[in-house]
C-alpha atoms as a PDB file:
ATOM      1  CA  UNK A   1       0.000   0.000   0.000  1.00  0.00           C
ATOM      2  CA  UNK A   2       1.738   3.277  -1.008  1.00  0.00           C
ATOM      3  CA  UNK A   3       1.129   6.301   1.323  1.00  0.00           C
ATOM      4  CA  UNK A   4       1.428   9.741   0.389  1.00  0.00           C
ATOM      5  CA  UNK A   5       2.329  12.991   2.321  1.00  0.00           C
ATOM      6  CA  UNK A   6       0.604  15.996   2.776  1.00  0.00           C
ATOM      7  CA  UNK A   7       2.893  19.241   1.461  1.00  0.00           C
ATOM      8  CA  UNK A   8       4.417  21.139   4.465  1.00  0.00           C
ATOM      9  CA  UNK A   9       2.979  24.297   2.725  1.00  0.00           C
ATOM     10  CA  UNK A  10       0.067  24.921   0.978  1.00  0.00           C
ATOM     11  CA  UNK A  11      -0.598  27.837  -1.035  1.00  0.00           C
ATOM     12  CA  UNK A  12      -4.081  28.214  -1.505  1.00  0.00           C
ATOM     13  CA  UNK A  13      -7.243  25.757  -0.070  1.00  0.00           C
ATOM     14  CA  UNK A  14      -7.739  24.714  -3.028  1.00  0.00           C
ATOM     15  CA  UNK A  15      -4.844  22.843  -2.991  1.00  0.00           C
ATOM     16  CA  UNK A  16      -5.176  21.192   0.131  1.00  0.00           C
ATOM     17  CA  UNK A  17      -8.714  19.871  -1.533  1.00  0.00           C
ATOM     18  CA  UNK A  18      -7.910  18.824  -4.598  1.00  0.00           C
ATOM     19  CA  UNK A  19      -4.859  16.623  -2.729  1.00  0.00           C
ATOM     20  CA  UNK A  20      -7.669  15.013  -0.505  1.00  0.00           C
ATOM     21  CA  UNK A  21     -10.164  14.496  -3.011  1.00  0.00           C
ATOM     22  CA  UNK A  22      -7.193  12.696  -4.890  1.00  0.00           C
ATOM     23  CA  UNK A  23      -5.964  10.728  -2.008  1.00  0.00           C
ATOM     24  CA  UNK A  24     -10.036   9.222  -1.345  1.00  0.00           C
ATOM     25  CA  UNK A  25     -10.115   8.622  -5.538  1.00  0.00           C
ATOM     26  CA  UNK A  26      -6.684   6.536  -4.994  1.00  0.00           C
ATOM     27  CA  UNK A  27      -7.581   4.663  -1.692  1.00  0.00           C
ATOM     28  CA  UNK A  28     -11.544   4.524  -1.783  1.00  0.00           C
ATOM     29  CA  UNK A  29     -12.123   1.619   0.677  1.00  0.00           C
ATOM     30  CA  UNK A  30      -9.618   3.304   3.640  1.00  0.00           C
ATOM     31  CA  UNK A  31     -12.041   6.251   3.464  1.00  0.00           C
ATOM     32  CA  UNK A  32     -15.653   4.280   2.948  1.00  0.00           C
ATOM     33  CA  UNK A  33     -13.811   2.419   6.312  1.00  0.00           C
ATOM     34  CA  UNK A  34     -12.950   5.138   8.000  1.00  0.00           C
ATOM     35  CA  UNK A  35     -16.459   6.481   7.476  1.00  0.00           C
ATOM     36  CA  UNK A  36     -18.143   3.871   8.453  1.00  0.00           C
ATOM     37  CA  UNK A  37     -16.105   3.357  11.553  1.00  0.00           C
ATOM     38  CA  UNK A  38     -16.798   7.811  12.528  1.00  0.00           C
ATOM     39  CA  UNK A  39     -20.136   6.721  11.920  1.00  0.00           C
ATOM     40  CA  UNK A  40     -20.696   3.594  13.931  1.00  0.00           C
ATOM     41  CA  UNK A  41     -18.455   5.552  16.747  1.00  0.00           C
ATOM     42  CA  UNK A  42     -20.944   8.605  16.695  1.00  0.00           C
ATOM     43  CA  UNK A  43     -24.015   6.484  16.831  1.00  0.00           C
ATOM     44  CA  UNK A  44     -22.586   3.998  19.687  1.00  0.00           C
ATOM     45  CA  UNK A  45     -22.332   7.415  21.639  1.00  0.00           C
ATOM     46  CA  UNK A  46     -25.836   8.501  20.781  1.00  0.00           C
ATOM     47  CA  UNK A  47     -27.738   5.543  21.936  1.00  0.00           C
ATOM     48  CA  UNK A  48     -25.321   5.180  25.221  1.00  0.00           C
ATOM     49  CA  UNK A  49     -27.185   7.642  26.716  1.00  0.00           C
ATOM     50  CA  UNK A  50     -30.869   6.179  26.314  1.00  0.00           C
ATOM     51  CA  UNK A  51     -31.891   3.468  28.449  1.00  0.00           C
ATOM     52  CA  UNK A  52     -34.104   0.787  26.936  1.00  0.00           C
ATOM     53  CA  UNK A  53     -36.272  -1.256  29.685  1.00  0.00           C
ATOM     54  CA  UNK A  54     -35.735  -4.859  29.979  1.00  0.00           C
ATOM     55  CA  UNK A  55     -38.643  -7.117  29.784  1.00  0.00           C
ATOM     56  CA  UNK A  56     -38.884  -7.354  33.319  1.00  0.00           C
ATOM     57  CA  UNK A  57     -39.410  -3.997  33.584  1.00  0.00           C
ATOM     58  CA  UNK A  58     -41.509  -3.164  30.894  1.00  0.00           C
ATOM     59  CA  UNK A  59     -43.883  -6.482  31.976  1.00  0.00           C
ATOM     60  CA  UNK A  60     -43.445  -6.760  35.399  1.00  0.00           C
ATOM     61  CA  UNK A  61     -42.561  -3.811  37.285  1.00  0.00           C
ATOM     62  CA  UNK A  62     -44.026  -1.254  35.809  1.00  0.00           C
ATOM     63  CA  UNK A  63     -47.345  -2.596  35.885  1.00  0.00           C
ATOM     64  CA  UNK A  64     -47.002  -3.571  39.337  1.00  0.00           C
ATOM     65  CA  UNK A  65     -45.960   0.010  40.429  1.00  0.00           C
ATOM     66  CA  UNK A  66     -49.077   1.147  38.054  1.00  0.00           C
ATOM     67  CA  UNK A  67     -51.257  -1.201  39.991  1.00  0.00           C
ATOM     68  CA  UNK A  68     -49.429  -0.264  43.639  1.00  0.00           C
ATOM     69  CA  UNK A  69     -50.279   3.912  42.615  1.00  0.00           C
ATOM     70  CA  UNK A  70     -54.343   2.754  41.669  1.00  0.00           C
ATOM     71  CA  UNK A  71     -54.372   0.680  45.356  1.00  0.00           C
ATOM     72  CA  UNK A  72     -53.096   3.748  47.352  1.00  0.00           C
ATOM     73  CA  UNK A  73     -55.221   6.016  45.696  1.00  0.00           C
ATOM     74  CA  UNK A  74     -58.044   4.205  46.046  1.00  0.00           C
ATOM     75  CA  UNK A  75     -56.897   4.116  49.722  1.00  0.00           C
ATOM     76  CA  UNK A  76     -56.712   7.508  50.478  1.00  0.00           C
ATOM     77  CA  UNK A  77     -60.078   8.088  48.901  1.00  0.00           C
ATOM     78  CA  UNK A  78     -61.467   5.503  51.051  1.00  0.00           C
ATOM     79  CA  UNK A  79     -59.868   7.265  54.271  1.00  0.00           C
ATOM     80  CA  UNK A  80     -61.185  10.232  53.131  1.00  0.00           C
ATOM     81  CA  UNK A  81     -64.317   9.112  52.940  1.00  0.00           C
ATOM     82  CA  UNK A  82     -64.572   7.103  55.918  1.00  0.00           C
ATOM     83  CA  UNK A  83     -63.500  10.513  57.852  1.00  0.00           C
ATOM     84  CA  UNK A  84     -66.195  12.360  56.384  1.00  0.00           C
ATOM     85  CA  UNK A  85     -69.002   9.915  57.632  1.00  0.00           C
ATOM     86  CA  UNK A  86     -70.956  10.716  60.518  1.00  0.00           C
ATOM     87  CA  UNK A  87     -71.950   7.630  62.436  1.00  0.00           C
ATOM     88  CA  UNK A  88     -74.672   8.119  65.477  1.00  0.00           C
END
């Protein structure tokens, strides 16, 4: 694999274009790689940060905390309630 070098001095941007756009027509595959590799890097660092429940969770406990917030609710309402009656 022959490797070139970037000029210690470039005159214009143009220049320094032209000599990448020739080094990606020479070498295609090292840059589809490299892109590839920027872009599975920059999506592994996207989706780090969400947190996907596990099927315990989504089935299990989340239902069960549903179903514990319904009970104490309906709890407090009966309190309420029983408070507010006036026996003899």
């Amino acid at each position: 694999m022959k490797t070139e070098t970037i000029p210690n001095e470039v005159s214009e941007p143009v220049d320094v274009l032209a000599h990448a756009s020739d080094c990606i027509r020479k070498n295609p595959l090292s840059s589809v790689v490299g892109a590839a590799v920027f872009g599975l890097a920059v999506g592994c660092l996207i989706m780090s940060g969400r947190h996907e429940p596990t099927l315990q969770e989504r089935f299990v406990g989340e239902p069960l905390e549903h179903a514990n917030d319904v009970l104490s609710n309906i709890s407090e309402n009966l309190s309420r309630l029983v408070a507010n009656l006036k026996f003899w």
